[in-house]
Protein backbone atom coordinates (compact mmCIF):
# COMPACT_ATOMS: atom_id res chain seq x y z
CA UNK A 1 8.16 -12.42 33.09
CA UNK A 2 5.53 -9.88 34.36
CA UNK A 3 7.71 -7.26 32.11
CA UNK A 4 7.38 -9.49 29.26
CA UNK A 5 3.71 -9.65 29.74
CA UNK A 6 2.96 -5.82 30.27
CA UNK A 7 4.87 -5.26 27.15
CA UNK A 8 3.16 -7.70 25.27
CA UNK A 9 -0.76 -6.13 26.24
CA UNK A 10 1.02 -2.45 25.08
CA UNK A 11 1.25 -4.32 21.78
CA UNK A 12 -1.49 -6.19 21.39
CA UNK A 13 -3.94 -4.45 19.17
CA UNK A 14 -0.87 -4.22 16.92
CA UNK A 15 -0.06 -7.86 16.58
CA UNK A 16 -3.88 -8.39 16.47
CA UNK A 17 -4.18 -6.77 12.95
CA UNK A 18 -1.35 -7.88 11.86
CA UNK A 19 -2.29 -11.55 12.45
CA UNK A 20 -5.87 -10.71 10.95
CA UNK A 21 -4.24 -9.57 7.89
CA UNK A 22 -1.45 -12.35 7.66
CA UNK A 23 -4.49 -15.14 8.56
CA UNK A 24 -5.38 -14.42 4.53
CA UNK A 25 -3.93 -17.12 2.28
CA UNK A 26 -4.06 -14.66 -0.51
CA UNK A 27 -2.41 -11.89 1.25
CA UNK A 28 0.52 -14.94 2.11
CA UNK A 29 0.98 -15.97 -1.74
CA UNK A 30 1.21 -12.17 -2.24
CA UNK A 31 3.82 -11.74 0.03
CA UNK A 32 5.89 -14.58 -1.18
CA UNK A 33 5.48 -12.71 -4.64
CA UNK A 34 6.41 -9.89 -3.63
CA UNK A 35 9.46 -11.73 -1.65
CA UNK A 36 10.46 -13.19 -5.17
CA UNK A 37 10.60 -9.58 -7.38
CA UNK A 38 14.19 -7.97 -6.56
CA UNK A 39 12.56 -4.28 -7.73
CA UNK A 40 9.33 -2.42 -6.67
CA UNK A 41 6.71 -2.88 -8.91
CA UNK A 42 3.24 -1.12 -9.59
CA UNK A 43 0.29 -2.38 -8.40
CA UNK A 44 -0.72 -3.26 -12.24
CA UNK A 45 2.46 -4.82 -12.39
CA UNK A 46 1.97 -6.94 -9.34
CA UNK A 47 -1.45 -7.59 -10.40
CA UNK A 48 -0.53 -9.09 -13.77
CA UNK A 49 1.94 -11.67 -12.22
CA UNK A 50 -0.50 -12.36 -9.03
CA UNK A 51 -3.08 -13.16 -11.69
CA UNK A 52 -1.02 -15.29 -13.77
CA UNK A 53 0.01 -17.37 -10.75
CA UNK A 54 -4.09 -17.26 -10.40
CA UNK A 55 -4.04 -15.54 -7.13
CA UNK A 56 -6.21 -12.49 -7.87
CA UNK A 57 -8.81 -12.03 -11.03
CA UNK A 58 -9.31 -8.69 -9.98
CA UNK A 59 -6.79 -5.72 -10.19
CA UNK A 60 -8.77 -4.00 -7.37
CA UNK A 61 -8.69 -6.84 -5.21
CA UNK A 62 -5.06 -7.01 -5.47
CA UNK A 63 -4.28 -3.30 -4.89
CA UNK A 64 -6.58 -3.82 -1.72
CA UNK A 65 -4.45 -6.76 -0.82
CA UNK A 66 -1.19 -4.70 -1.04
CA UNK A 67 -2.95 -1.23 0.61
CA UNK A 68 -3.27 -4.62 4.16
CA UNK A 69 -0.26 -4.94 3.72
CA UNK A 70 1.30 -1.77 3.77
CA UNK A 71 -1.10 -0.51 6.81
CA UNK A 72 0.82 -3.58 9.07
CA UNK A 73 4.33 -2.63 7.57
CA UNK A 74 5.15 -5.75 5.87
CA UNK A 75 5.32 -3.48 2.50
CA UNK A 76 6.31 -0.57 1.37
CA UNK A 77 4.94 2.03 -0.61
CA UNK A 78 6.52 4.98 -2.62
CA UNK A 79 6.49 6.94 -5.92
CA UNK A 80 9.18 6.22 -7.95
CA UNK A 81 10.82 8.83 -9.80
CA UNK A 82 11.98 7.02 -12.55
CA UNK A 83 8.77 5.07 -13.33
CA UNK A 84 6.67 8.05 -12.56
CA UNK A 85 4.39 5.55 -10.22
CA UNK A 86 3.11 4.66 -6.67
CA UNK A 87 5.53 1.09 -6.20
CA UNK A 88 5.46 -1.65 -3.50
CA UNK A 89 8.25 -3.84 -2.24
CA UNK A 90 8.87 -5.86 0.76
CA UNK A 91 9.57 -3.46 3.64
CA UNK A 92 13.53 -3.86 4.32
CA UNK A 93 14.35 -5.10 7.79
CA UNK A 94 16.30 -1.96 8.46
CA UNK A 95 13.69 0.42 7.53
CA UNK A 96 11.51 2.13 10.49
């Protein structure tokens, strides 16, 4: 148990921002957006459907939202060749 606990203090300003991010009900809709689009997306992309669900009203707020997100590695970010954009998606399980 004392193992358990020592490993838990090495972590804890970890968890703490990740729980200050996740304690957002915005930044929990976005995710289960994000959870529900099979492709990476754009943050305009992302923005349009998060503000038709009325989530966000601003794109900037939104791209803020997803920049939490990626800093607690819940989401990923990359440029996509194809698209010729910066893209976010739901951070595989497997990834590091």
């Amino acid at each position: 148990m004392k193992l358990q606990f020592e490993i838990a203090l090495d972590k804890l300003e970890e968890f703490s921002k990740k729980f200050l991010v996740l304690s957002n009900v915005k930044r929990l809709k976005l995710l289960l957006l994000l959870k529900k689009i099979d492709e990476p997306l754009p943050s305009a992309e992302i923005h349009r459907r998060a503000k038709g669900g009325g989530l966000f009203v601003n794109r900037e707020t939104t791209y803020r939202a997803l920049e939490d997100l990626v800093k607690i590695k819940i989401v990923s970010k990359f440029y996509d060749e194809a698209k010729k954009k910066i893209v976010y998606c739901i951070k595989d399980e497997n990834d590091p």
